[in-house]
C-alpha atoms as a PDB file:
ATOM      1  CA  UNK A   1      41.105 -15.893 -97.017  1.00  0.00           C
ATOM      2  CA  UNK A   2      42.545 -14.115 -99.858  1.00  0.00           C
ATOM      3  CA  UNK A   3      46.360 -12.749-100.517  1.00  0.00           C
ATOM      4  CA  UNK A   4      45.763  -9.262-101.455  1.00  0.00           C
ATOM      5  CA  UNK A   5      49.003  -8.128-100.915  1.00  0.00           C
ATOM      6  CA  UNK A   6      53.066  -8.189-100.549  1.00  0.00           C
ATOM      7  CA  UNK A   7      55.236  -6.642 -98.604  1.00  0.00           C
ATOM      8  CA  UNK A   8      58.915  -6.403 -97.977  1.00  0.00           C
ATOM      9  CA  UNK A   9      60.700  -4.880 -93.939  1.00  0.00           C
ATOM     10  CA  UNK A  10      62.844  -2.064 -95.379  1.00  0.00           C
ATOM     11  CA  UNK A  11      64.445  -0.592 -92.049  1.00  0.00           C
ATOM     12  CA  UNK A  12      61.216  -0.014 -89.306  1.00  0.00           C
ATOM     13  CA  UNK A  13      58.443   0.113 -92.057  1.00  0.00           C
ATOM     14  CA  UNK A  14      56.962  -2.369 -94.652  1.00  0.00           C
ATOM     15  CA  UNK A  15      56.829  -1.284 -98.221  1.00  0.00           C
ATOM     16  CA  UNK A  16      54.809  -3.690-101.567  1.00  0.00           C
ATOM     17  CA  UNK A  17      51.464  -2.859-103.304  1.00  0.00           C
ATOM     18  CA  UNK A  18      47.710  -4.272-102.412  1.00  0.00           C
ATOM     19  CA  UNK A  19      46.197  -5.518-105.484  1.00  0.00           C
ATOM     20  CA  UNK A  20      42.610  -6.699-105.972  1.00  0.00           C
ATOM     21  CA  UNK A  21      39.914  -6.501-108.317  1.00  0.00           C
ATOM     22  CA  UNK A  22      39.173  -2.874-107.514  1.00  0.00           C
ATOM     23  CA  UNK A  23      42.365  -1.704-105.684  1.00  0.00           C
ATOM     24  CA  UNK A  24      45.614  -1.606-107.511  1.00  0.00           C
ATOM     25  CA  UNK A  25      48.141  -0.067-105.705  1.00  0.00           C
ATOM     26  CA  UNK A  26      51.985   0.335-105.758  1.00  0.00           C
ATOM     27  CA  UNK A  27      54.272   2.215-102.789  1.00  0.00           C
ATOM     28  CA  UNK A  28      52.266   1.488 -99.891  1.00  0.00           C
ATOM     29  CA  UNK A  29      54.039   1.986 -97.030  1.00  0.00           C
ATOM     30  CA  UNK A  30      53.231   0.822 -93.522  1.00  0.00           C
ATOM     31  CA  UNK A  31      54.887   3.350 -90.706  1.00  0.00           C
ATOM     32  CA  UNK A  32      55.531   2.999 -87.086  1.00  0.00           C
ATOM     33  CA  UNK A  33      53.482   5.564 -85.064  1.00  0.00           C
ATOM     34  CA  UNK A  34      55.843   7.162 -82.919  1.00  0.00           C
ATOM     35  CA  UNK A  35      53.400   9.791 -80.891  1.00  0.00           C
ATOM     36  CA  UNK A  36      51.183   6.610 -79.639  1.00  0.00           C
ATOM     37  CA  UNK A  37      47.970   8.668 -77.549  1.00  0.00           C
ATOM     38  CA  UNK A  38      47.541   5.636 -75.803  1.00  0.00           C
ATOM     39  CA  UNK A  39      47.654   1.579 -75.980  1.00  0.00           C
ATOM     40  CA  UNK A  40      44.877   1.874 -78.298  1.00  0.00           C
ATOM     41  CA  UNK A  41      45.864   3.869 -80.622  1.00  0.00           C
ATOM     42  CA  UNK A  42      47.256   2.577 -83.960  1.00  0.00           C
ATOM     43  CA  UNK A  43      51.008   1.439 -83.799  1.00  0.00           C
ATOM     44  CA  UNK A  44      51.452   2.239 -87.387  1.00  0.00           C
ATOM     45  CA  UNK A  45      49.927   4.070 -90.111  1.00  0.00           C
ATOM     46  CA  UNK A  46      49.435   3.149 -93.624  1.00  0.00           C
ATOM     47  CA  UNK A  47      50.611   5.540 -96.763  1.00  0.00           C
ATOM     48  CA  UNK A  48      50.449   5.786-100.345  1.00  0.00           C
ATOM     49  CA  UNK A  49      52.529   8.751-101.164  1.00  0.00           C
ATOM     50  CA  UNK A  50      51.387  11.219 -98.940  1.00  0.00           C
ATOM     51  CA  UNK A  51      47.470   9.909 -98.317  1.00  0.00           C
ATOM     52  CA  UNK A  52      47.259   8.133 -95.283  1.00  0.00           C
ATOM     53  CA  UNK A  53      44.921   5.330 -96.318  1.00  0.00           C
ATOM     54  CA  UNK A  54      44.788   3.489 -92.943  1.00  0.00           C
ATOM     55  CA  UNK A  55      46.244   2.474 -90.137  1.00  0.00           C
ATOM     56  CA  UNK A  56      47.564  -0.833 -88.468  1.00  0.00           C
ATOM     57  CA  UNK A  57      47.823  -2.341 -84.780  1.00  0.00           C
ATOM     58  CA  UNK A  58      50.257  -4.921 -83.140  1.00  0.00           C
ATOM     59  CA  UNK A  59      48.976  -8.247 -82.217  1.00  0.00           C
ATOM     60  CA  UNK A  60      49.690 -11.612 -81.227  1.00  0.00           C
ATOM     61  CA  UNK A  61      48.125 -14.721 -82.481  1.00  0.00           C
ATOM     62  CA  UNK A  62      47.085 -17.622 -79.654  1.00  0.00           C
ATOM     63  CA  UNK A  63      49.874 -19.379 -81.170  1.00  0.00           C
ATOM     64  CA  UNK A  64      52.521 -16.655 -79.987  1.00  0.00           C
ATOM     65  CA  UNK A  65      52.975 -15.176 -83.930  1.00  0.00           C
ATOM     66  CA  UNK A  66      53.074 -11.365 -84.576  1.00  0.00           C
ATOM     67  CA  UNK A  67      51.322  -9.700 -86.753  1.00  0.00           C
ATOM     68  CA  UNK A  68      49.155  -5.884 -87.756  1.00  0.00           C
ATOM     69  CA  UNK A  69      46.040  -5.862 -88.050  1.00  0.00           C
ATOM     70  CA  UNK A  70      45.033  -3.479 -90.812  1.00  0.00           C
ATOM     71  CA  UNK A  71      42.508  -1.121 -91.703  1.00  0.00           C
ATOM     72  CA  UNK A  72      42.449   0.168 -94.931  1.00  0.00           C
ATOM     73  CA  UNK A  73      40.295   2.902 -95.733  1.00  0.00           C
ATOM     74  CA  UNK A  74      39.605   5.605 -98.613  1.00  0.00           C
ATOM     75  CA  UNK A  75      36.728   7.749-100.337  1.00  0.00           C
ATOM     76  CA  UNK A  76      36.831   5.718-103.193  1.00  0.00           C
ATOM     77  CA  UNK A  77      35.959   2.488-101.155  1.00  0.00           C
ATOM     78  CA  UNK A  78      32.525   1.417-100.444  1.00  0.00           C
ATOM     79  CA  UNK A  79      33.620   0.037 -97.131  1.00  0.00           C
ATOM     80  CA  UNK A  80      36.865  -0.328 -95.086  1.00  0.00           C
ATOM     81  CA  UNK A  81      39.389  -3.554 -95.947  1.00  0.00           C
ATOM     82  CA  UNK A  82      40.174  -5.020 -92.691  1.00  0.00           C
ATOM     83  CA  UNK A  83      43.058  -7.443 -93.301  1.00  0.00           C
ATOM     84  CA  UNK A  84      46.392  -9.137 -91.265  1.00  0.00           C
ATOM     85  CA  UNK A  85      50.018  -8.715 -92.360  1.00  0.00           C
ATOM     86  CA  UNK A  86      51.482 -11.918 -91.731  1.00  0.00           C
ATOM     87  CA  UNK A  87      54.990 -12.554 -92.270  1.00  0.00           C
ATOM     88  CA  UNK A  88      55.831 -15.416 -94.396  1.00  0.00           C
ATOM     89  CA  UNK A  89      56.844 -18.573 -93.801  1.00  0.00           C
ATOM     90  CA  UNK A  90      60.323 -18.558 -95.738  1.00  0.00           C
ATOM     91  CA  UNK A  91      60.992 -15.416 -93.762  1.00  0.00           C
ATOM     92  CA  UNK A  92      61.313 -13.650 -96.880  1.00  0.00           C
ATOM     93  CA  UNK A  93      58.206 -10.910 -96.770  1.00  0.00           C
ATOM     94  CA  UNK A  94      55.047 -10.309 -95.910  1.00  0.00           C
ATOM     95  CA  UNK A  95      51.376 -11.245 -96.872  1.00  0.00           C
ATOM     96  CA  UNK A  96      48.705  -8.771 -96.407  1.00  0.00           C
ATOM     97  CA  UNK A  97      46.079 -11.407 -95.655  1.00  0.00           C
ATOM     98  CA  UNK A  98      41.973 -10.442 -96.262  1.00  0.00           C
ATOM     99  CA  UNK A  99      39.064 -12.398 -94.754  1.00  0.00           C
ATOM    100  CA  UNK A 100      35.227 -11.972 -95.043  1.00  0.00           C
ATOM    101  CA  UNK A 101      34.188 -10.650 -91.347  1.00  0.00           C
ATOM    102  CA  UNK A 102      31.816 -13.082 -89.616  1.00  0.00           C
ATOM    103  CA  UNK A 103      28.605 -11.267 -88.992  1.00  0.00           C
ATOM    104  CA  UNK A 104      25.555 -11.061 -91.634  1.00  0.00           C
ATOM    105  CA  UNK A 105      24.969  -8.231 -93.553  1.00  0.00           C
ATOM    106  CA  UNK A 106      21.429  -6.897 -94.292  1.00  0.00           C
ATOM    107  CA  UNK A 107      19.636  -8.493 -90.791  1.00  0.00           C
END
């Protein structure tokens, strides 16, 4: 697992940057949805400026902690960053949390 980024609650949406190796980015901005299609659909969507980058869903961990799960997408990318914005322990922000996905690649 790998920190790859910070945010901060600033009224209903979370604003910090994503940083890794490839992906530098200030003023992201994670938005409530507010014309939800259905249960599926995204509960928030995910800006920088005005390109929506990806989007982000409500969940609950099997210990009873909230959280988004994140999908992070873009031309530039060779594949989509799936990630989960945790919030921190001293209840001060948010961690944008990445982890390898399970399944193989190439078989």
């Amino acid at each position: 697992m790998a920190n790859i980024g910070s945010f901060k609650k600033v009224g209903s949406e979370f604003q910090g940057e994503i940083v890794t190796l490839s992906v530098q980015t200030k003023g992201v901005r994670i938005v409530p949805e507010t014309n939800r299609a259905n249960d599926n659909a995204p509960s928030h969507r995910v800006f920088v400026g005005r390109a929506e980058i990806g989007a982000a869903w409500t969940k609950r961990s099997n210990e009873g902690r909230d959280y988004l799960s994140v999908k992070l997408d873009d031309p530039s990318f060779n594949a989509a960053i799936y990630a989960n914005l945790f919030d921190d322990e001293d209840g001060e922000g948010y961690s944008l949390i990445w982890s390898r996905p399970n399944g193989r690649r190439g078989e």
